[in-house]
PDB file of N, CA and C in Angstrom:
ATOM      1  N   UNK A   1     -91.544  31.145 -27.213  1.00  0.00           N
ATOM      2  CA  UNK A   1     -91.717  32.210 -28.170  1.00  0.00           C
ATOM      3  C   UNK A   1     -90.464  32.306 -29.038  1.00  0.00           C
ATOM      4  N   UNK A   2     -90.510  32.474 -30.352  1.00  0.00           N
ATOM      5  CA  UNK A   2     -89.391  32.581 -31.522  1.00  0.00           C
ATOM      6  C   UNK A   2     -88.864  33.821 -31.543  1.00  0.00           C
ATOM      7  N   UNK A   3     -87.755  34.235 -31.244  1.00  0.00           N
ATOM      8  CA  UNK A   3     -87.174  35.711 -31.779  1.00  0.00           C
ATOM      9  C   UNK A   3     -86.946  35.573 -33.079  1.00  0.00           C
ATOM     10  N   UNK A   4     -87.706  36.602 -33.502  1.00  0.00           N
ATOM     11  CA  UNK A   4     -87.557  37.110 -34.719  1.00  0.00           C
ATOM     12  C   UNK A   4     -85.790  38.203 -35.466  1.00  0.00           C
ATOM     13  N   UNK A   5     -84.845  37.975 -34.958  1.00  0.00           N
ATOM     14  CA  UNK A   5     -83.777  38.724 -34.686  1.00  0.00           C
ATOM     15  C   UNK A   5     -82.816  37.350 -34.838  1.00  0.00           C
ATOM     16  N   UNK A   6     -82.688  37.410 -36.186  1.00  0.00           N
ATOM     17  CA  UNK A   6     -81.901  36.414 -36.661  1.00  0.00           C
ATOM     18  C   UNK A   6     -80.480  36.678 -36.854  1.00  0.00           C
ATOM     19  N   UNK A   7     -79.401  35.920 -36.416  1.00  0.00           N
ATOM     20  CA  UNK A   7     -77.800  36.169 -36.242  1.00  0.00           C
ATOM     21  C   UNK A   7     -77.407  35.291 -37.638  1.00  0.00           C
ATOM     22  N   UNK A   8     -75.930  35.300 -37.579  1.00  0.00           N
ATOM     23  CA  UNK A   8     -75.562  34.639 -38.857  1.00  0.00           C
ATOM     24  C   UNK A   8     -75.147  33.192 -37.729  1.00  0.00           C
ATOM     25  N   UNK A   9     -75.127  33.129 -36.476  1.00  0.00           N
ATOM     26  CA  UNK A   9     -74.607  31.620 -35.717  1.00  0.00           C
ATOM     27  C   UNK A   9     -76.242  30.936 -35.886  1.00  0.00           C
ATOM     28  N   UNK A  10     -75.710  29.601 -36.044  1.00  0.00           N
ATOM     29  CA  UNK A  10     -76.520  28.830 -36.360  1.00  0.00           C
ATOM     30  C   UNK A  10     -77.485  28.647 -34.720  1.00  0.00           C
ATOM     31  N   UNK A  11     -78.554  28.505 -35.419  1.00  0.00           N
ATOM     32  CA  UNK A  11     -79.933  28.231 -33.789  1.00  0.00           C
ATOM     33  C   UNK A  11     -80.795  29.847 -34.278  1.00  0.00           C
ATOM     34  N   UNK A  12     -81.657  29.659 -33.141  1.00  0.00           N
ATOM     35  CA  UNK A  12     -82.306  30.773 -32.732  1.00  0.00           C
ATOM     36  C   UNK A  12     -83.127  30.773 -31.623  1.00  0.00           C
ATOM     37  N   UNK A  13     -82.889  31.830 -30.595  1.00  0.00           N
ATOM     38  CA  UNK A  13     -83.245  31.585 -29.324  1.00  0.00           C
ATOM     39  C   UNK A  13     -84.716  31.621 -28.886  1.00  0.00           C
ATOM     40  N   UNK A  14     -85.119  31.340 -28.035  1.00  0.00           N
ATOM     41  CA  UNK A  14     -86.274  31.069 -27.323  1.00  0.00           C
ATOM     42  C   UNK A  14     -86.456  31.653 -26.133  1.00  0.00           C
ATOM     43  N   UNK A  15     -87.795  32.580 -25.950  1.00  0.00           N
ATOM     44  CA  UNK A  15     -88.086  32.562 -24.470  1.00  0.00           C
ATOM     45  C   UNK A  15     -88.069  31.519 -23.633  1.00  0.00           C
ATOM     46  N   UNK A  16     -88.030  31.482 -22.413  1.00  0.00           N
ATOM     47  CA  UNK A  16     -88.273  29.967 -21.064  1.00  0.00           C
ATOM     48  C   UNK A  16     -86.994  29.259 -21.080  1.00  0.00           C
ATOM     49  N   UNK A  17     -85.656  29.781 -21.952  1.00  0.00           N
ATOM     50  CA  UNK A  17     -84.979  28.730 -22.021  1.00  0.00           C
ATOM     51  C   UNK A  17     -84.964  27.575 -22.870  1.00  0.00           C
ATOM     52  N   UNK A  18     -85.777  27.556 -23.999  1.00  0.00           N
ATOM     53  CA  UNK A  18     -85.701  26.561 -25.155  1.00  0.00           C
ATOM     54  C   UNK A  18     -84.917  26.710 -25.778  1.00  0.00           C
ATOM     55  N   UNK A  19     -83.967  26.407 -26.655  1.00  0.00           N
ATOM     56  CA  UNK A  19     -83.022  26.464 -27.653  1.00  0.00           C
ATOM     57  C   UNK A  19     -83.622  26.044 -29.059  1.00  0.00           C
ATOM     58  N   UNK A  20     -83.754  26.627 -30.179  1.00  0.00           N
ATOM     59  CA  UNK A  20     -84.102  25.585 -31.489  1.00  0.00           C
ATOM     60  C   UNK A  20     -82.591  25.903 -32.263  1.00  0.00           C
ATOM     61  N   UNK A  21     -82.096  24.544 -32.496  1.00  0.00           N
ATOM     62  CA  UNK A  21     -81.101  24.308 -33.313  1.00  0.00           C
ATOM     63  C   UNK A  21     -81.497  23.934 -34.645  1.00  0.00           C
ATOM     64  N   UNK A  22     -81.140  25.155 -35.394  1.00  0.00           N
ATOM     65  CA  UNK A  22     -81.192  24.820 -36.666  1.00  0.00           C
ATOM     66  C   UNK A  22     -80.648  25.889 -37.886  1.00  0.00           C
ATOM     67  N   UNK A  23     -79.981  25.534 -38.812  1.00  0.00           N
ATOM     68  CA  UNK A  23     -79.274  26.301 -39.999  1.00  0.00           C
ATOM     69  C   UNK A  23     -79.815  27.329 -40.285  1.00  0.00           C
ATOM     70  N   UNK A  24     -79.734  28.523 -39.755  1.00  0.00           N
ATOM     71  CA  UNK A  24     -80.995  29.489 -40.763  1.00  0.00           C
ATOM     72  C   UNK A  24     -80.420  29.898 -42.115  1.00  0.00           C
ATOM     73  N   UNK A  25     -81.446  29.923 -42.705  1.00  0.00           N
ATOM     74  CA  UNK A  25     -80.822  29.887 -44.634  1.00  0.00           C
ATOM     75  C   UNK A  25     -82.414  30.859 -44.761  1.00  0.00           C
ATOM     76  N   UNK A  26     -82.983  30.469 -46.104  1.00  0.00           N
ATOM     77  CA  UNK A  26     -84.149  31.008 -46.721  1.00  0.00           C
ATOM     78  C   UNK A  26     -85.360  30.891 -45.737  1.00  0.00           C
ATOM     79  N   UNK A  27     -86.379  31.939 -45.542  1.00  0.00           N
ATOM     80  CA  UNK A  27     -87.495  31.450 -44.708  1.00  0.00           C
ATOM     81  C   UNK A  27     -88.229  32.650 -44.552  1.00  0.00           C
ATOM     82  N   UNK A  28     -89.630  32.544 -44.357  1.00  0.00           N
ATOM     83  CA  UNK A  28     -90.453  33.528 -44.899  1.00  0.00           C
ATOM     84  C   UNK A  28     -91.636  33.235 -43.674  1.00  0.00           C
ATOM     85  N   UNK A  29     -92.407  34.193 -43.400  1.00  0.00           N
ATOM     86  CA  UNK A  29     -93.504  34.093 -42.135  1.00  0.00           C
ATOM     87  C   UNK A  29     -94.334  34.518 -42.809  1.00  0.00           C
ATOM     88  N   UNK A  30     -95.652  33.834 -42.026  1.00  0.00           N
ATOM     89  CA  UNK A  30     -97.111  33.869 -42.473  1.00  0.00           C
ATOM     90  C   UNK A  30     -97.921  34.191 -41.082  1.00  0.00           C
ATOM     91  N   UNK A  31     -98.915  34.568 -40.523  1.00  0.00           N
ATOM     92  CA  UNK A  31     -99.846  34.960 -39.567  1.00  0.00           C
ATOM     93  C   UNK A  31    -101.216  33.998 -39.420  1.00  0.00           C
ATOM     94  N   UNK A  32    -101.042  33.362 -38.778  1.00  0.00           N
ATOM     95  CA  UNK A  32    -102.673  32.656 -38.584  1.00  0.00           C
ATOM     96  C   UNK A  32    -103.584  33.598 -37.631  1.00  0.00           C
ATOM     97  N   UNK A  33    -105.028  33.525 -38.012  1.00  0.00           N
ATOM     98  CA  UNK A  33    -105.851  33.779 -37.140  1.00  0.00           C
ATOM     99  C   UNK A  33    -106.018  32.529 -36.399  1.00  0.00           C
ATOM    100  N   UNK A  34    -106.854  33.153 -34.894  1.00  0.00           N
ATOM    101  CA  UNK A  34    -107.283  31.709 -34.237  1.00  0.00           C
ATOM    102  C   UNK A  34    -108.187  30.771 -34.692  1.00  0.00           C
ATOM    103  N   UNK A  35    -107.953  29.655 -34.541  1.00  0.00           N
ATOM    104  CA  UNK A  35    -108.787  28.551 -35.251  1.00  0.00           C
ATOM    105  C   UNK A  35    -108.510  28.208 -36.593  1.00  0.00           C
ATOM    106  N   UNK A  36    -107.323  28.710 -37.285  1.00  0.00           N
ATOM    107  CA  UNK A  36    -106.163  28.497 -38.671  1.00  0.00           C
ATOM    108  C   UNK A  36    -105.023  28.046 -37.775  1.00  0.00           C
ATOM    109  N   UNK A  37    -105.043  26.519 -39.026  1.00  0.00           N
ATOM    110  CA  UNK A  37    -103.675  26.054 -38.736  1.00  0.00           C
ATOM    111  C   UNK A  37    -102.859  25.835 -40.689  1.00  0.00           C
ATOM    112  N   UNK A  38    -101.749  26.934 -40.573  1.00  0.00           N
ATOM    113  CA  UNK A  38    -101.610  26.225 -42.157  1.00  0.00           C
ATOM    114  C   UNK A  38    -100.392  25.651 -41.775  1.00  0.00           C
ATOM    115  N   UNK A  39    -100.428  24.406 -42.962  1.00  0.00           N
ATOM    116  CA  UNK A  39     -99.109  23.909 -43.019  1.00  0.00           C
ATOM    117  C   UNK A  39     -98.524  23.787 -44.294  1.00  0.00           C
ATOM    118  N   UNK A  40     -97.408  24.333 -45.117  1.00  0.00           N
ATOM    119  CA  UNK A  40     -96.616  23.918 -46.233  1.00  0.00           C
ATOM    120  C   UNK A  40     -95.583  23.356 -46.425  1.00  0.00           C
ATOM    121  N   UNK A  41     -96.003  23.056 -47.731  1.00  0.00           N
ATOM    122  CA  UNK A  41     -94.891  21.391 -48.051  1.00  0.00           C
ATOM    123  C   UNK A  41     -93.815  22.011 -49.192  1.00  0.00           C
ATOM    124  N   UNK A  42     -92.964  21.591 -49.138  1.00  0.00           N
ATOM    125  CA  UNK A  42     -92.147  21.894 -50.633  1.00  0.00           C
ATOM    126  C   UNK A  42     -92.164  20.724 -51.274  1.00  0.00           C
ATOM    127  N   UNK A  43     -92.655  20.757 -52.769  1.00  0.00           N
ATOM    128  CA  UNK A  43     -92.148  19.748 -53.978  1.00  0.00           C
ATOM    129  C   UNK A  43     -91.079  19.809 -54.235  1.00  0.00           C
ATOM    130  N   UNK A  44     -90.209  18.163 -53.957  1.00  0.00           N
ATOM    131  CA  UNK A  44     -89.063  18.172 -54.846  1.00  0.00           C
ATOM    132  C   UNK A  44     -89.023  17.421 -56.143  1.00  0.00           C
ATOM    133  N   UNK A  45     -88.570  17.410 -57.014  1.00  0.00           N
ATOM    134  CA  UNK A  45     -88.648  17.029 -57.814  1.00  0.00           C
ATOM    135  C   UNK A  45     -87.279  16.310 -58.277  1.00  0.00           C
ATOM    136  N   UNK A  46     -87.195  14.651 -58.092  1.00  0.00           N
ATOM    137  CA  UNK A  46     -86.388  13.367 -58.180  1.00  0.00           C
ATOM    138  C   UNK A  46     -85.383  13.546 -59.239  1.00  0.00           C
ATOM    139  N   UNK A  47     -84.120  13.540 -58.944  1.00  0.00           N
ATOM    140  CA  UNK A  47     -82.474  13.586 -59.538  1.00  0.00           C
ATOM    141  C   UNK A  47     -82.994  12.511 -60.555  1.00  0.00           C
ATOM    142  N   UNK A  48     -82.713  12.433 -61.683  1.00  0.00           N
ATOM    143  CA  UNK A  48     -82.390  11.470 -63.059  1.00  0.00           C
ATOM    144  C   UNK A  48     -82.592  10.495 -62.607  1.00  0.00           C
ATOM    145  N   UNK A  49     -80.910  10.288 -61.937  1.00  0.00           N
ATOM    146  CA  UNK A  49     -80.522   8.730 -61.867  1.00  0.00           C
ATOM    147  C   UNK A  49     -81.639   8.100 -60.859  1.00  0.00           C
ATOM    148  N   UNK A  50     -82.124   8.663 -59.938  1.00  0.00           N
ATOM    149  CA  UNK A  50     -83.244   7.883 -59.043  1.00  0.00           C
ATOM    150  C   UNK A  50     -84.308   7.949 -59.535  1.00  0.00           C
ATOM    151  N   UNK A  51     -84.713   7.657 -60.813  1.00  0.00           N
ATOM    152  CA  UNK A  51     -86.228   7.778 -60.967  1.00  0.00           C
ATOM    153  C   UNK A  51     -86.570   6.232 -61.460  1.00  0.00           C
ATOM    154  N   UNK A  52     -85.966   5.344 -61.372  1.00  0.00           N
ATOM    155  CA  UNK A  52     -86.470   3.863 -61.495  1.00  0.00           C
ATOM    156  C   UNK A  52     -86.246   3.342 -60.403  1.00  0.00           C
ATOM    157  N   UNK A  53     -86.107   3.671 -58.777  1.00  0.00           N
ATOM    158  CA  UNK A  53     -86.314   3.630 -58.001  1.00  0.00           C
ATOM    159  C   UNK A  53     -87.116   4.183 -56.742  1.00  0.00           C
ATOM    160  N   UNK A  54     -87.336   5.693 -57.323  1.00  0.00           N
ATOM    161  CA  UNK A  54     -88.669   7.044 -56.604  1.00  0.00           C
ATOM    162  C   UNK A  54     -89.389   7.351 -57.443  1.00  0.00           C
ATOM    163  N   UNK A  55     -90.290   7.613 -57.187  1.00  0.00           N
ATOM    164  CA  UNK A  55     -91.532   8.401 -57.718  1.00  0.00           C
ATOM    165  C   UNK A  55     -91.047   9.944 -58.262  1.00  0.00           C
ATOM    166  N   UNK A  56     -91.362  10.359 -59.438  1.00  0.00           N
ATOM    167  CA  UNK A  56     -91.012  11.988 -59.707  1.00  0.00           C
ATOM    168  C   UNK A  56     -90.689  12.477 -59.072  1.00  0.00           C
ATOM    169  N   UNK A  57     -92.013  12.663 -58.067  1.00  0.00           N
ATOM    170  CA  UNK A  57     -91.964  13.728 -56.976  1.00  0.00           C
ATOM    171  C   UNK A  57     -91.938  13.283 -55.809  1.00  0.00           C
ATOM    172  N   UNK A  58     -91.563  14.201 -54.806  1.00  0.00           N
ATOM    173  CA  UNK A  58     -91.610  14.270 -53.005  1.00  0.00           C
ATOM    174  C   UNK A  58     -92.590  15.036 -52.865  1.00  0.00           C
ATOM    175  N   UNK A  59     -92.891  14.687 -51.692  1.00  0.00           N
ATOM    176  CA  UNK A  59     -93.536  16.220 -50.903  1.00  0.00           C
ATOM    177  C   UNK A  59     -92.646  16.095 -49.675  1.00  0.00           C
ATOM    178  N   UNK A  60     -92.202  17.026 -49.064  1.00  0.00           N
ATOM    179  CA  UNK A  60     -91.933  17.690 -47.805  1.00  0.00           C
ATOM    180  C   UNK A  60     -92.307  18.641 -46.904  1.00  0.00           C
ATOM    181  N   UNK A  61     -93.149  18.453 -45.650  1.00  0.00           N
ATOM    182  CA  UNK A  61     -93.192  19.076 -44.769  1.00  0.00           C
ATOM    183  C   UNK A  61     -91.844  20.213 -44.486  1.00  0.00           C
ATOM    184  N   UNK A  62     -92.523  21.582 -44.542  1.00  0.00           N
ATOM    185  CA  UNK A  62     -91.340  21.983 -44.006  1.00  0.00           C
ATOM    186  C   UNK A  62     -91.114  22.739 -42.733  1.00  0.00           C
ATOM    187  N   UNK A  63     -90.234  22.973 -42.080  1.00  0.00           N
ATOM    188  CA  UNK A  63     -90.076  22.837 -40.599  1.00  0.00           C
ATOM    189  C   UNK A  63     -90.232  24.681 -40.310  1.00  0.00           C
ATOM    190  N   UNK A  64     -90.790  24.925 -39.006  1.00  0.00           N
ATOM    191  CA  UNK A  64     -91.662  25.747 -39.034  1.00  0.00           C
ATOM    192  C   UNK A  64     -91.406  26.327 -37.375  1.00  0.00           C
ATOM    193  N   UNK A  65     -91.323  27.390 -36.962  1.00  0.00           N
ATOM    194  CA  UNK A  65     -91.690  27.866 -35.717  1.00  0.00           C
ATOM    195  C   UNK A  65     -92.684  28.802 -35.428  1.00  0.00           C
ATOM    196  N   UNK A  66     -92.996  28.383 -34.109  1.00  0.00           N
ATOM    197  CA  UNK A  66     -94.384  29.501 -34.211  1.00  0.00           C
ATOM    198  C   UNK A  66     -94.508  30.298 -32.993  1.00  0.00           C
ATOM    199  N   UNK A  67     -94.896  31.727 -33.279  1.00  0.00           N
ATOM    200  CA  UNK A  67     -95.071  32.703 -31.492  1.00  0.00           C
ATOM    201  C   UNK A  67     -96.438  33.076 -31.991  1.00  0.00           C
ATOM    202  N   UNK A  68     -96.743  33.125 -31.058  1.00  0.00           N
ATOM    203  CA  UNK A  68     -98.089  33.362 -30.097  1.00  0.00           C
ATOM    204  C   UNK A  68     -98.173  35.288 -30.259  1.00  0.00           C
ATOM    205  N   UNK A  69     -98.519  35.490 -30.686  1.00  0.00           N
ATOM    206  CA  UNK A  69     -99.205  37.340 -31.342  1.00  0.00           C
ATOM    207  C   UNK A  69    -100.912  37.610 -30.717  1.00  0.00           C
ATOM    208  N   UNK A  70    -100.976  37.758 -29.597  1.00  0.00           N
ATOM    209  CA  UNK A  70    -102.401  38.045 -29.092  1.00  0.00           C
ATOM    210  C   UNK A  70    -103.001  36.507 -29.406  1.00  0.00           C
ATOM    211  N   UNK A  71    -104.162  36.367 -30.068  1.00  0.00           N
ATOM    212  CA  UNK A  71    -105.110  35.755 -30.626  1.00  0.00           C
ATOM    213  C   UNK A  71    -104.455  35.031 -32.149  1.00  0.00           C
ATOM    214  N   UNK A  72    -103.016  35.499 -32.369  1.00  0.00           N
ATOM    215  CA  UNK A  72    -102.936  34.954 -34.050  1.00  0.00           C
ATOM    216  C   UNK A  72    -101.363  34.258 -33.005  1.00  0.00           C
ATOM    217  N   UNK A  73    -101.249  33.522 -34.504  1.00  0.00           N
ATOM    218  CA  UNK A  73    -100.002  32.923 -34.135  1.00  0.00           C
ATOM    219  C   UNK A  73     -98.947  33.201 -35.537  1.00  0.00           C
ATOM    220  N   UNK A  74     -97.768  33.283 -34.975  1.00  0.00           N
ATOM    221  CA  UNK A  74     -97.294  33.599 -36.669  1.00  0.00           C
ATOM    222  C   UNK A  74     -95.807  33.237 -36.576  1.00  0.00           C
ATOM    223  N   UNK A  75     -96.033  32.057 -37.616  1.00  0.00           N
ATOM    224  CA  UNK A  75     -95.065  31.114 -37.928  1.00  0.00           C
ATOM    225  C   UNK A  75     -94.054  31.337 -39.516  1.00  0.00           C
ATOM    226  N   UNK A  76     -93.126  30.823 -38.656  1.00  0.00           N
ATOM    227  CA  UNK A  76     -91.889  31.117 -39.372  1.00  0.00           C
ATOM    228  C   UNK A  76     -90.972  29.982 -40.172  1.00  0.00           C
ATOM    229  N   UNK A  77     -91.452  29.853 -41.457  1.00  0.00           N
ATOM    230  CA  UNK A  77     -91.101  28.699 -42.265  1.00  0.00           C
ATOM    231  C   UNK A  77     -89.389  28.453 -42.703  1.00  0.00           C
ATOM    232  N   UNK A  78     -88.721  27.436 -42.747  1.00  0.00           N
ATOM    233  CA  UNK A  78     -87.857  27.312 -43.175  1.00  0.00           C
ATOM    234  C   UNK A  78     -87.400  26.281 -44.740  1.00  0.00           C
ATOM    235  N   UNK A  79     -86.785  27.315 -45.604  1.00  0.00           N
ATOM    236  CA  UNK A  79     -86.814  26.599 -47.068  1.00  0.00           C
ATOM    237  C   UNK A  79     -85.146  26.123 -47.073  1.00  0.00           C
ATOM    238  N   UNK A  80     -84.885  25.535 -47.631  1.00  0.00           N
ATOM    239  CA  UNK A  80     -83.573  24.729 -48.330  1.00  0.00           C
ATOM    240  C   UNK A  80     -83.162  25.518 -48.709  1.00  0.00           C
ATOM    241  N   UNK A  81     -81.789  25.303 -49.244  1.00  0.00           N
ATOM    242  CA  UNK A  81     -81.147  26.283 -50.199  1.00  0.00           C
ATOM    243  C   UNK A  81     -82.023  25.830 -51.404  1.00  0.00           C
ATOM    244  N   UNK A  82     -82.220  25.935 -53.084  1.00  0.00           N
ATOM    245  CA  UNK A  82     -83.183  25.125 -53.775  1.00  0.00           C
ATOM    246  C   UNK A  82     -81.412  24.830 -54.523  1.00  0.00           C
ATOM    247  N   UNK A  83     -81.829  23.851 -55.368  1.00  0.00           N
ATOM    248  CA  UNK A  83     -80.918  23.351 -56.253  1.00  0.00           C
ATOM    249  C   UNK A  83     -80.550  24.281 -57.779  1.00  0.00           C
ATOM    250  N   UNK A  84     -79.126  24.181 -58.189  1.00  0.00           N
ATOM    251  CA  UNK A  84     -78.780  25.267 -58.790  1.00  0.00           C
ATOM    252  C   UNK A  84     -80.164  25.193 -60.320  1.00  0.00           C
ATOM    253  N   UNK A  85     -80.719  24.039 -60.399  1.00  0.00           N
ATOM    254  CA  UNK A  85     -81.278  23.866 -61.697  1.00  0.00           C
ATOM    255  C   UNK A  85     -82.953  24.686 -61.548  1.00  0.00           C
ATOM    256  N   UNK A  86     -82.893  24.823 -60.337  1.00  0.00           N
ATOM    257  CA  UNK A  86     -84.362  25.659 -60.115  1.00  0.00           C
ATOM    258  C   UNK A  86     -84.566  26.967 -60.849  1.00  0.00           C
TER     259      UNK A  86
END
């Protein structure tokens, strides 16, 4: 299960003894009902100099935790910082 009780030290703890290591920065939660699974991607969109070597665009999966709420589950997305040109 994800605590929702976010510190400024990097991670965030887990019931059972799990640890998730990771930067918390920008990140926003959504609620599934049962039998919903969503998943979102962020578009990036390719630096100058790499574009005769990448495609415009990316897509990215973005990384996600999820607790268990009765019957719903409700997951907790994590965004990048975005780039200053956004």
């Amino acid at each position: 299960m994800f605590s929702s009780d976010f510190t400024k030290e990097e991670g965030a703890e887990f019931k059972k003894g799990l640890v998730l290591k990771m930067d918390i920065g920008k990140h926003f939660s959504i609620t599934d009902p049962k039998g919903i699974n969503t998943v979102i991607y962020q578009v990036n969109k390719t630096e100058k100099e790499y574009l005769n070597e990448y495609p415009k665009y990316t897509v990215e999966r973005l990384d996600y935790t999820a607790e268990l709420r009765g019957d719903m589950t409700r997951k907790t997305y994590f965004v990048d910082e975005p780039s200053p040109d956004r």
